[in-house]
PDB file of N, CA and C in Angstrom:
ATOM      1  N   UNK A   1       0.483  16.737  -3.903  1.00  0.00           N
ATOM      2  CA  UNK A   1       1.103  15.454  -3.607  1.00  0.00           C
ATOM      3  C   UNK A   1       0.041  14.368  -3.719  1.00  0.00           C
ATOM      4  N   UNK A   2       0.243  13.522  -4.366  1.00  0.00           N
ATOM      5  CA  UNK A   2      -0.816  11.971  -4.469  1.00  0.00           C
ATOM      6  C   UNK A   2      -0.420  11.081  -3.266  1.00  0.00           C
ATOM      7  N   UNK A   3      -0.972  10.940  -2.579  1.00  0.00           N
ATOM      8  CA  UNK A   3      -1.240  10.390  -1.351  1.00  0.00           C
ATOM      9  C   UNK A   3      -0.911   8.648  -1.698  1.00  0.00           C
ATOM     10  N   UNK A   4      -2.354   7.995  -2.596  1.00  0.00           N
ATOM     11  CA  UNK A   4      -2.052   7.250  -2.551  1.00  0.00           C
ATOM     12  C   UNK A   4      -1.891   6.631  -4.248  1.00  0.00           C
ATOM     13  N   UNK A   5      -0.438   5.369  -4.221  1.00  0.00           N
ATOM     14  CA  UNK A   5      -0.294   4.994  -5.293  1.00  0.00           C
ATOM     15  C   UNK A   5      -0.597   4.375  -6.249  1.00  0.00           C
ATOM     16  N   UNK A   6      -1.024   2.723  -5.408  1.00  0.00           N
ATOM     17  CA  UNK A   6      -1.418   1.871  -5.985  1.00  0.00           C
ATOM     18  C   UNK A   6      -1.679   0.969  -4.928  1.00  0.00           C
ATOM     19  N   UNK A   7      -3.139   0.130  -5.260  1.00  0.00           N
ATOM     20  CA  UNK A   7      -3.412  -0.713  -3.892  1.00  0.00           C
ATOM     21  C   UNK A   7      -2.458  -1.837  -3.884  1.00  0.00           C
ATOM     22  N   UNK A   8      -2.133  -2.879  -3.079  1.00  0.00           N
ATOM     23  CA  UNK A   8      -1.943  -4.173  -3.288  1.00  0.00           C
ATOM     24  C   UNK A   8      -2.725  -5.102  -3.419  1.00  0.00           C
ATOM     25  N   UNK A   9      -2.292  -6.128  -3.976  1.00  0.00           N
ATOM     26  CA  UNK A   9      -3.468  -7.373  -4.189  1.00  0.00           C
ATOM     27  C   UNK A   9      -2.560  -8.318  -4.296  1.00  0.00           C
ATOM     28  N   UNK A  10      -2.212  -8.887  -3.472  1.00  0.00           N
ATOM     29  CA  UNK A  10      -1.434 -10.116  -2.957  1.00  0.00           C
ATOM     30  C   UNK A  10      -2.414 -11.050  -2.055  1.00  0.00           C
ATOM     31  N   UNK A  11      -2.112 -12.564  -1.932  1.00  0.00           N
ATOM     32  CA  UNK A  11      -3.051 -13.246  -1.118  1.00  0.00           C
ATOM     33  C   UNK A  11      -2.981 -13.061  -0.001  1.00  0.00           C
ATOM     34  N   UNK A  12      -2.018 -12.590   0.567  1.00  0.00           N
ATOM     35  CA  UNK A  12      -2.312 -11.519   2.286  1.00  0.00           C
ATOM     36  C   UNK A  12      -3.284 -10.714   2.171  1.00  0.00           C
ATOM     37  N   UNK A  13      -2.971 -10.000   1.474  1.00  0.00           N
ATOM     38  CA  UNK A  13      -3.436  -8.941   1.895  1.00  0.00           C
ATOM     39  C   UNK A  13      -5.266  -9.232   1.152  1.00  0.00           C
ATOM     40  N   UNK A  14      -5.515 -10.065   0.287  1.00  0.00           N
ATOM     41  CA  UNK A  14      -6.468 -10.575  -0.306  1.00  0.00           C
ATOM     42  C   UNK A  14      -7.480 -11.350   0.825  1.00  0.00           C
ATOM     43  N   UNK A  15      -6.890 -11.802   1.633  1.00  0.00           N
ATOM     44  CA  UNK A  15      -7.173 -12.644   2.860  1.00  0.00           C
ATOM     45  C   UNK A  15      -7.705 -11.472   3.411  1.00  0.00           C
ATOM     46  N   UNK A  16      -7.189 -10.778   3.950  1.00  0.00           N
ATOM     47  CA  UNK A  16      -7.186  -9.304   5.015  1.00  0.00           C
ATOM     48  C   UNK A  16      -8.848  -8.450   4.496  1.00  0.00           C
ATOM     49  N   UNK A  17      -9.142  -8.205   3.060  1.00  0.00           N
ATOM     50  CA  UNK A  17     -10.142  -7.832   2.490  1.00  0.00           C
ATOM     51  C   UNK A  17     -11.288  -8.436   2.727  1.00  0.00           C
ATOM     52  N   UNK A  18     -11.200  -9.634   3.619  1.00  0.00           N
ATOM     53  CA  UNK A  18     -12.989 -10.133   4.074  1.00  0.00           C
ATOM     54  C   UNK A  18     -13.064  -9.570   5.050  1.00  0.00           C
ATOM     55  N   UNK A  19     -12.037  -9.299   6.092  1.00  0.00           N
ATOM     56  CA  UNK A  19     -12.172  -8.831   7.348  1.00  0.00           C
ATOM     57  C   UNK A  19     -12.466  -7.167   7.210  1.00  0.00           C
ATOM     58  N   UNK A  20     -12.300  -6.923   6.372  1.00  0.00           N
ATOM     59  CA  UNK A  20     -12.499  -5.209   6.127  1.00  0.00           C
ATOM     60  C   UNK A  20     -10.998  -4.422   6.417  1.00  0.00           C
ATOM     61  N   UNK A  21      -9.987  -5.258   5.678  1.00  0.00           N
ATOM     62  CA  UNK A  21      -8.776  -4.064   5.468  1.00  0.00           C
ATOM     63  C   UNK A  21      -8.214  -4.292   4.532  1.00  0.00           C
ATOM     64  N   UNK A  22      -7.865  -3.048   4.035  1.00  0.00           N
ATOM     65  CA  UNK A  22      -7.148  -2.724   2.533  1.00  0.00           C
ATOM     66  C   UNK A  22      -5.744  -2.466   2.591  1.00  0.00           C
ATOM     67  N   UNK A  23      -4.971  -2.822   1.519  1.00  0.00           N
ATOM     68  CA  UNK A  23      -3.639  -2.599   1.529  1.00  0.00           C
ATOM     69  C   UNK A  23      -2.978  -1.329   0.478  1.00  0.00           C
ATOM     70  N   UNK A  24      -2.596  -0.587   1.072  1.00  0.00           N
ATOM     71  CA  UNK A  24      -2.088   0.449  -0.324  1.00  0.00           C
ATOM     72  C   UNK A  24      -0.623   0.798  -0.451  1.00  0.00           C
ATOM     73  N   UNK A  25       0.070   1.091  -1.537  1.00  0.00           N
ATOM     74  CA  UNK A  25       1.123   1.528  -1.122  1.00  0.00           C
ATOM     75  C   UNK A  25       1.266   3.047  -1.066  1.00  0.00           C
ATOM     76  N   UNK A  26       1.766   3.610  -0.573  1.00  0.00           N
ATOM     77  CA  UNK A  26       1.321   4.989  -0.288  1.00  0.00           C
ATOM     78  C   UNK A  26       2.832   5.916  -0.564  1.00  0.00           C
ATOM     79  N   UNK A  27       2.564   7.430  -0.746  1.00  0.00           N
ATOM     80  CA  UNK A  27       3.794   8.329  -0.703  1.00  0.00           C
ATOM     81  C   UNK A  27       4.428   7.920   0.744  1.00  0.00           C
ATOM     82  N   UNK A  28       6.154   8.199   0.690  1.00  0.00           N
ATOM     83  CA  UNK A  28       6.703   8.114   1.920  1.00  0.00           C
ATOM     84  C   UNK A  28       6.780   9.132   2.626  1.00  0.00           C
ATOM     85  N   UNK A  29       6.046  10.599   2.459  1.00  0.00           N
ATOM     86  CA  UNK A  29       6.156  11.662   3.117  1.00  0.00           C
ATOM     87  C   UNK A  29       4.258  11.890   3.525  1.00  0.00           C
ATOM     88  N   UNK A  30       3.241  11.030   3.366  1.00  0.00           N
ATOM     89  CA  UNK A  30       2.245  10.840   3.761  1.00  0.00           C
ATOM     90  C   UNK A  30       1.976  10.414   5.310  1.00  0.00           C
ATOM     91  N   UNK A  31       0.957  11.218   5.731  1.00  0.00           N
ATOM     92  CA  UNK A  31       0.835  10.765   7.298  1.00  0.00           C
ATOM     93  C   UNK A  31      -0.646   9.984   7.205  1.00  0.00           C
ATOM     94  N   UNK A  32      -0.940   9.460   8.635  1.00  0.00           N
ATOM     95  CA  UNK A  32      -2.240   8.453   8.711  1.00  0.00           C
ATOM     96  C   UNK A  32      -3.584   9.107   8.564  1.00  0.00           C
ATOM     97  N   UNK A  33      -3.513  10.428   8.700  1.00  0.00           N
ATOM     98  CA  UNK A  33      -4.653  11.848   8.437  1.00  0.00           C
ATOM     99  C   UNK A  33      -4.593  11.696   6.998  1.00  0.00           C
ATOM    100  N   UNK A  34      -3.679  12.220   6.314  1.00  0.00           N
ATOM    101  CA  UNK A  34      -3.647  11.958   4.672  1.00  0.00           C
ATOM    102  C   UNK A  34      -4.149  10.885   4.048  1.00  0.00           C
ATOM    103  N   UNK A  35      -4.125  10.049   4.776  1.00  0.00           N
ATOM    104  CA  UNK A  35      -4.009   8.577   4.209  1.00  0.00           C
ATOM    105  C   UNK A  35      -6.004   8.444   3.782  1.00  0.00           C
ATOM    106  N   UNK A  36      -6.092   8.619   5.384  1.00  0.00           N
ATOM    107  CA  UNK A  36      -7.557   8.155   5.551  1.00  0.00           C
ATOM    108  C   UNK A  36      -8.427   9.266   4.660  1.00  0.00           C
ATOM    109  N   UNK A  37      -8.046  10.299   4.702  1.00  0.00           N
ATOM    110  CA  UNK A  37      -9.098  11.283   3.819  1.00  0.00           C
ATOM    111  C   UNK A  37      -9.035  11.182   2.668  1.00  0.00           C
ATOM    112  N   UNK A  38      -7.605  10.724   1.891  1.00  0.00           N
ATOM    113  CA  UNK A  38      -7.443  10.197   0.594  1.00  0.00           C
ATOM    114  C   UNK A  38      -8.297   9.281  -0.003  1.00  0.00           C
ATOM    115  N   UNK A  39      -8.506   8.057   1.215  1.00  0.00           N
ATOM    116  CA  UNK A  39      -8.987   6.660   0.636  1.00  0.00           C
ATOM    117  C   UNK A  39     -10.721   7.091   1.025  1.00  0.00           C
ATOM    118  N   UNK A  40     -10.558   7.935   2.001  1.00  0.00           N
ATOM    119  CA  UNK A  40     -12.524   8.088   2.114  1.00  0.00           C
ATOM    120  C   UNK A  40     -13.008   8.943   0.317  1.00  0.00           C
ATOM    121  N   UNK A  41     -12.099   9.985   0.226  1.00  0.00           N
ATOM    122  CA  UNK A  41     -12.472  10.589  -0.987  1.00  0.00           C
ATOM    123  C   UNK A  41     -12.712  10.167  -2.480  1.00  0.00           C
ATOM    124  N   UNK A  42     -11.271   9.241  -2.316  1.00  0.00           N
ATOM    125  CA  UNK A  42     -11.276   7.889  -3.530  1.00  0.00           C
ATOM    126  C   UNK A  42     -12.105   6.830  -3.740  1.00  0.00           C
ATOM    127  N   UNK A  43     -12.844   6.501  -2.366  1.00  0.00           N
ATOM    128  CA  UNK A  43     -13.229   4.943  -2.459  1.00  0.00           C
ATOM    129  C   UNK A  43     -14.497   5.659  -2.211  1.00  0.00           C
ATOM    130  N   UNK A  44     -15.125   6.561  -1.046  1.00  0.00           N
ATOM    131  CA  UNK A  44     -16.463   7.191  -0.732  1.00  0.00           C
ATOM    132  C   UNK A  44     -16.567   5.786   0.415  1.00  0.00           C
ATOM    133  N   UNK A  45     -15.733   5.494   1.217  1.00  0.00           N
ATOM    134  CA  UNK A  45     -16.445   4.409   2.335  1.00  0.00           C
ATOM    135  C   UNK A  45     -15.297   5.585   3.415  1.00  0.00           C
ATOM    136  N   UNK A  46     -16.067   5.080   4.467  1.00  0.00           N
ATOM    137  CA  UNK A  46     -15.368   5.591   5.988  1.00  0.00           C
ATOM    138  C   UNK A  46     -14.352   4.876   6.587  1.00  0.00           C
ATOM    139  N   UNK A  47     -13.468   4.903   7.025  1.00  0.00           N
ATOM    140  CA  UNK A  47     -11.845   4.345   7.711  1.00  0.00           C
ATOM    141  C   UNK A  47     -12.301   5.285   9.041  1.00  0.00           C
ATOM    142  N   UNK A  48     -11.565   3.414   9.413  1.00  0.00           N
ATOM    143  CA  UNK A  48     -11.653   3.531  11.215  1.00  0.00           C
ATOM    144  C   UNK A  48     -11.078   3.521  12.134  1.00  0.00           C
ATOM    145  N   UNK A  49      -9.474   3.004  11.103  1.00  0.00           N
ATOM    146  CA  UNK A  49      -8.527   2.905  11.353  1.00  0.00           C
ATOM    147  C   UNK A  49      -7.258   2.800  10.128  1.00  0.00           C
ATOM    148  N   UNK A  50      -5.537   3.506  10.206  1.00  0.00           N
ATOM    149  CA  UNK A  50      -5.042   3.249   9.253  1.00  0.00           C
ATOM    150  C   UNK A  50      -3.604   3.277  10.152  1.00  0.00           C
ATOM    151  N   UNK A  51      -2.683   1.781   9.831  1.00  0.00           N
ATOM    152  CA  UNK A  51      -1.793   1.350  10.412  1.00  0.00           C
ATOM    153  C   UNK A  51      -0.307   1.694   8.928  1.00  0.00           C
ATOM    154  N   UNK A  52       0.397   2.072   9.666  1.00  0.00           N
ATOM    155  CA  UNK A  52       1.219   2.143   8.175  1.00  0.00           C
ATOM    156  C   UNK A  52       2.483   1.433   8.397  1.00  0.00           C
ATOM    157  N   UNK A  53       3.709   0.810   7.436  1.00  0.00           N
ATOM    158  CA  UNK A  53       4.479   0.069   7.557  1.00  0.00           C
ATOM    159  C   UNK A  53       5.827   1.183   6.305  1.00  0.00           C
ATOM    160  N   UNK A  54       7.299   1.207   7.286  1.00  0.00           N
ATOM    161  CA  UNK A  54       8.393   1.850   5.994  1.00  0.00           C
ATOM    162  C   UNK A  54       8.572   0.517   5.512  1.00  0.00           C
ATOM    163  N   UNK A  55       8.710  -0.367   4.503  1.00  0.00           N
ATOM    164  CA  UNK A  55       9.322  -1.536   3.934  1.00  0.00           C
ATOM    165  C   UNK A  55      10.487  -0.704   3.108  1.00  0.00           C
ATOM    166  N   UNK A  56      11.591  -1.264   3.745  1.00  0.00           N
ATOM    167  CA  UNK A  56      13.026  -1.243   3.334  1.00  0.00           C
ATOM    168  C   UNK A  56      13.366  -1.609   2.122  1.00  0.00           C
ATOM    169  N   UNK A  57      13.958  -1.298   0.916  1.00  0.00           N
ATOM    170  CA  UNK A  57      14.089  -2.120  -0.309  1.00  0.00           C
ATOM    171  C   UNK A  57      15.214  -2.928  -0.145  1.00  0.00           C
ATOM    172  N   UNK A  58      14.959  -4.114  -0.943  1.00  0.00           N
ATOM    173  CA  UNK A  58      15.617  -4.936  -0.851  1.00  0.00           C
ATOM    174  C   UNK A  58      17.465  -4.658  -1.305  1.00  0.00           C
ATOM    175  N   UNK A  59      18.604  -5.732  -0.771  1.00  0.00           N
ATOM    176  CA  UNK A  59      19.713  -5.541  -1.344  1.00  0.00           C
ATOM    177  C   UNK A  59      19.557  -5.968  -2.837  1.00  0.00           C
ATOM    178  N   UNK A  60      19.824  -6.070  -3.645  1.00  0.00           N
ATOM    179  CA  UNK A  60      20.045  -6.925  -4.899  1.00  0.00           C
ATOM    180  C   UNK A  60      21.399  -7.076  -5.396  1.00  0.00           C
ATOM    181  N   UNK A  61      21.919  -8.307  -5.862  1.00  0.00           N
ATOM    182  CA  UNK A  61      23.613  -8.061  -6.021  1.00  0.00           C
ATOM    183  C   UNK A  61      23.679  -9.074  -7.829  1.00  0.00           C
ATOM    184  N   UNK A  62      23.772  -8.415  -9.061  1.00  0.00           N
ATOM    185  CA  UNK A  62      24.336  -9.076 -10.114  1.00  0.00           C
ATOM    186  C   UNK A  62      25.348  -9.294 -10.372  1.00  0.00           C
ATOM    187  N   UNK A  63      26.037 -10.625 -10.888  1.00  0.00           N
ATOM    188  CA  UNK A  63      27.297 -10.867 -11.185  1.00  0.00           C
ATOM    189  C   UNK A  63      27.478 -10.429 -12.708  1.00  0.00           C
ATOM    190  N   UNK A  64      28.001 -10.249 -13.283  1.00  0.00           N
ATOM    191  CA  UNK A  64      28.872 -10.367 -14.915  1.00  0.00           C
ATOM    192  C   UNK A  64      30.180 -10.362 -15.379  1.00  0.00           C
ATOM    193  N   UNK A  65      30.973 -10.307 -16.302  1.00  0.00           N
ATOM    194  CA  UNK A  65      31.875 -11.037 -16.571  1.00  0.00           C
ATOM    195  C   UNK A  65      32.957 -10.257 -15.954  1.00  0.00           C
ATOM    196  N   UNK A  66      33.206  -8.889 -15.661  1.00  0.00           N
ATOM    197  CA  UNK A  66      33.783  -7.789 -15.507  1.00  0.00           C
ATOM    198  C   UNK A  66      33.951  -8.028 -13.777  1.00  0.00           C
ATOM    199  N   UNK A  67      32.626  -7.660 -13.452  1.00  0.00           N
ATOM    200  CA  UNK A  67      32.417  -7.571 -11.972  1.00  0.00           C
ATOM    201  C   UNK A  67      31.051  -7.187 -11.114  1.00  0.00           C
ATOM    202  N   UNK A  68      30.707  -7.595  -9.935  1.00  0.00           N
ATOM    203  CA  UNK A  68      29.757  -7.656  -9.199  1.00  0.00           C
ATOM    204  C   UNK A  68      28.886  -6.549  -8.888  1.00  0.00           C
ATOM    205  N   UNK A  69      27.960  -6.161  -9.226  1.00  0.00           N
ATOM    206  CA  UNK A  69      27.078  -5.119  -9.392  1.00  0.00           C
ATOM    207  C   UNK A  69      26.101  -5.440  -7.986  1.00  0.00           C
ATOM    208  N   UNK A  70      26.009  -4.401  -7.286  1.00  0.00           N
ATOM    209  CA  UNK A  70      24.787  -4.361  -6.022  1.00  0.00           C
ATOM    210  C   UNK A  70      24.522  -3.364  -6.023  1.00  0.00           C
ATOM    211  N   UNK A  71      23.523  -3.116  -5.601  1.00  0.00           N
ATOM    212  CA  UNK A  71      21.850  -2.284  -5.725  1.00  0.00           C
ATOM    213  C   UNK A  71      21.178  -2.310  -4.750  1.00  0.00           C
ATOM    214  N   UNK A  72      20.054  -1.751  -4.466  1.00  0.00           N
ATOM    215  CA  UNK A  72      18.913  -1.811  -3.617  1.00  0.00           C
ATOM    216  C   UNK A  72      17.458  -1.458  -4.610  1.00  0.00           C
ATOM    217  N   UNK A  73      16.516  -2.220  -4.206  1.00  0.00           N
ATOM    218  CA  UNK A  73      15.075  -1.567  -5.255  1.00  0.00           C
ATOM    219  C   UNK A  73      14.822  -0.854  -4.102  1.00  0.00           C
ATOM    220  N   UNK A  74      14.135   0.000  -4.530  1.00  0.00           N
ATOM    221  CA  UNK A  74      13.404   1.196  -3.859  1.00  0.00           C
ATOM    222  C   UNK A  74      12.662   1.139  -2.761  1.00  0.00           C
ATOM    223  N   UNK A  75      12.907   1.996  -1.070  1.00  0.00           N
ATOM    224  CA  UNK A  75      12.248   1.648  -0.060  1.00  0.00           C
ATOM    225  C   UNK A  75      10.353   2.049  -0.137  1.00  0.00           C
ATOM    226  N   UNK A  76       9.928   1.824  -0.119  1.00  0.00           N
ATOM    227  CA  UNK A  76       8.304   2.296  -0.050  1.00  0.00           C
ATOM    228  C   UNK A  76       7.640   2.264   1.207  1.00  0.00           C
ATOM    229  N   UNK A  77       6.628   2.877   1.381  1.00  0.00           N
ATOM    230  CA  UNK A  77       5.828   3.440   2.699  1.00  0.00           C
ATOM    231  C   UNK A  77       4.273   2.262   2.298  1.00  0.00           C
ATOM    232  N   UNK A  78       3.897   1.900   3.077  1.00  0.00           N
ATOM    233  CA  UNK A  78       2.599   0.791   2.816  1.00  0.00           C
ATOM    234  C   UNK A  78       1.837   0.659   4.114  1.00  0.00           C
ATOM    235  N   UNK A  79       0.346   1.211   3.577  1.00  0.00           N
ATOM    236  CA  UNK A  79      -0.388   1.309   4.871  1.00  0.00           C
ATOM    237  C   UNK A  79      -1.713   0.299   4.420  1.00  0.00           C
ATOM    238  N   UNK A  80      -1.873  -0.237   5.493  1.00  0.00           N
ATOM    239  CA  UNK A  80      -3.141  -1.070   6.113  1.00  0.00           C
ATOM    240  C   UNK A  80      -4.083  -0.417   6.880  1.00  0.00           C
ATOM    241  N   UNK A  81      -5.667  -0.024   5.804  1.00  0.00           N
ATOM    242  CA  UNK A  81      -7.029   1.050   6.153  1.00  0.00           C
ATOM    243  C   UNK A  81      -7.730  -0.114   6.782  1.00  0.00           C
ATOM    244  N   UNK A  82      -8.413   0.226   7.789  1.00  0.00           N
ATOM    245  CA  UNK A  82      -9.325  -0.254   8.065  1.00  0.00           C
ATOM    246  C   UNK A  82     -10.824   0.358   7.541  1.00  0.00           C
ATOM    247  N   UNK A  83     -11.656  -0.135   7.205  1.00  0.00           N
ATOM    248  CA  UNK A  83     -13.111   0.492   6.771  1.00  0.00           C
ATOM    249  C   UNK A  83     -13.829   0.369   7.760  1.00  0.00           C
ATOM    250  N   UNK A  84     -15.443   1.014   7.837  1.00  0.00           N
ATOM    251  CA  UNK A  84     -16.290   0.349   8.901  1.00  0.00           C
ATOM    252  C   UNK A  84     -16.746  -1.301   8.419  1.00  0.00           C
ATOM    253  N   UNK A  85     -17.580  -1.569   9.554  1.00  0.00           N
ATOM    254  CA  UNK A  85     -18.410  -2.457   8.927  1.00  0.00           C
ATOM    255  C   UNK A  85     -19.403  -3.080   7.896  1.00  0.00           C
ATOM    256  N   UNK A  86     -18.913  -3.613   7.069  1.00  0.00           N
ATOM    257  CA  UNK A  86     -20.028  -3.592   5.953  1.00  0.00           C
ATOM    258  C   UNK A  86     -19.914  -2.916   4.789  1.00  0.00           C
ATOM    259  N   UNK A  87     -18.703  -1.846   4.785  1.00  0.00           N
ATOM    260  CA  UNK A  87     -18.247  -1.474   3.650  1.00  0.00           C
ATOM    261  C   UNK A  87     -17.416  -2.119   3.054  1.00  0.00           C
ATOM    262  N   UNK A  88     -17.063  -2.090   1.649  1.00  0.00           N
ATOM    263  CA  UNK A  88     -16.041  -2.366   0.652  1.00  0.00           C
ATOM    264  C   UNK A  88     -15.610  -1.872   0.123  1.00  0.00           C
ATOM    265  N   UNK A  89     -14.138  -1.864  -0.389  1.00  0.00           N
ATOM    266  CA  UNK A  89     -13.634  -1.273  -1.811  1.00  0.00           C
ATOM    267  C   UNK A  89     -13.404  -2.394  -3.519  1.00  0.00           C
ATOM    268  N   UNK A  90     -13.986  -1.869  -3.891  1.00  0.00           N
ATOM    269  CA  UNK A  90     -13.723  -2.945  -5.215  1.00  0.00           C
ATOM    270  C   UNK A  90     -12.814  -2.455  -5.948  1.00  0.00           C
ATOM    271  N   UNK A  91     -11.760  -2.772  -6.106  1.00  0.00           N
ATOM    272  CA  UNK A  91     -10.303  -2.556  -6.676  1.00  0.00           C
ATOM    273  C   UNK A  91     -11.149  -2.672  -8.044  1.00  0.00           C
ATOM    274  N   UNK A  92     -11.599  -3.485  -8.860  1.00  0.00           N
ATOM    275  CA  UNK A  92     -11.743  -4.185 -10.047  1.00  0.00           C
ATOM    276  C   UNK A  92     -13.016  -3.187 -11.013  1.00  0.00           C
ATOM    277  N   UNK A  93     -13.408  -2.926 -10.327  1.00  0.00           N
ATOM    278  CA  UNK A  93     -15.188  -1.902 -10.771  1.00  0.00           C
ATOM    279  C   UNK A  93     -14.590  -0.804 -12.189  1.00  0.00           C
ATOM    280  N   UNK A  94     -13.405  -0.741 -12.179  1.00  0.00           N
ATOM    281  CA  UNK A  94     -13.381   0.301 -13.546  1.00  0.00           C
ATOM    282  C   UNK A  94     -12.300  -0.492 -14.524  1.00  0.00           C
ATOM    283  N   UNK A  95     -12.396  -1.461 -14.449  1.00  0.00           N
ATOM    284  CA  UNK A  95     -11.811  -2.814 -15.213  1.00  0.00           C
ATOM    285  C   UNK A  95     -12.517  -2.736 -16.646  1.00  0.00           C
TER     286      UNK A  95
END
């Protein structure tokens, strides 16, 4: 199972990265043990903490000529690592 998916990089969470926390979106069957040994193994920095969030997918509703189409996009699991002090992750380094 891949733990984790893809980081975020939004200006929240961009903000959040001076203070020393990272945003990822993560599997929804991943726990906060998984999480942290994933991102120590991936990144090689230490987590000191990892807070996680279910985000619900959204409704979505299209009209067309026939009739009204609704949907949902996909719910996802998204956790917030804390690192120690003084460490970083550079998202960008294999750019």
């Amino acid at each position: 199972m891949s733990v984790l998916i893809k980081p975020i990089v939004t200006e929240k969470v961009s903000e959040m990265n001076e203070k020393g926390k990272y945003g990822f979106v993560v599997s929804r069957k991943a726990n906060k043990l998984q999480i942290k040994k994933a991102v120590e193994q991936a990144y090689g920095v230490s987590v000191e903490a990892v807070n996680t969030i279910n985000v619900l997918g959204k409704k979505k509703t299209r009209y067309t000529k026939s009739q009204i189409l609704t949907g949902r996009k996909p719910s996802y699991k998204k956790a917030i690592v804390t690192v120690a002090e003084g460490e970083v992750i550079d998202f960008y380094s294999g750019i």
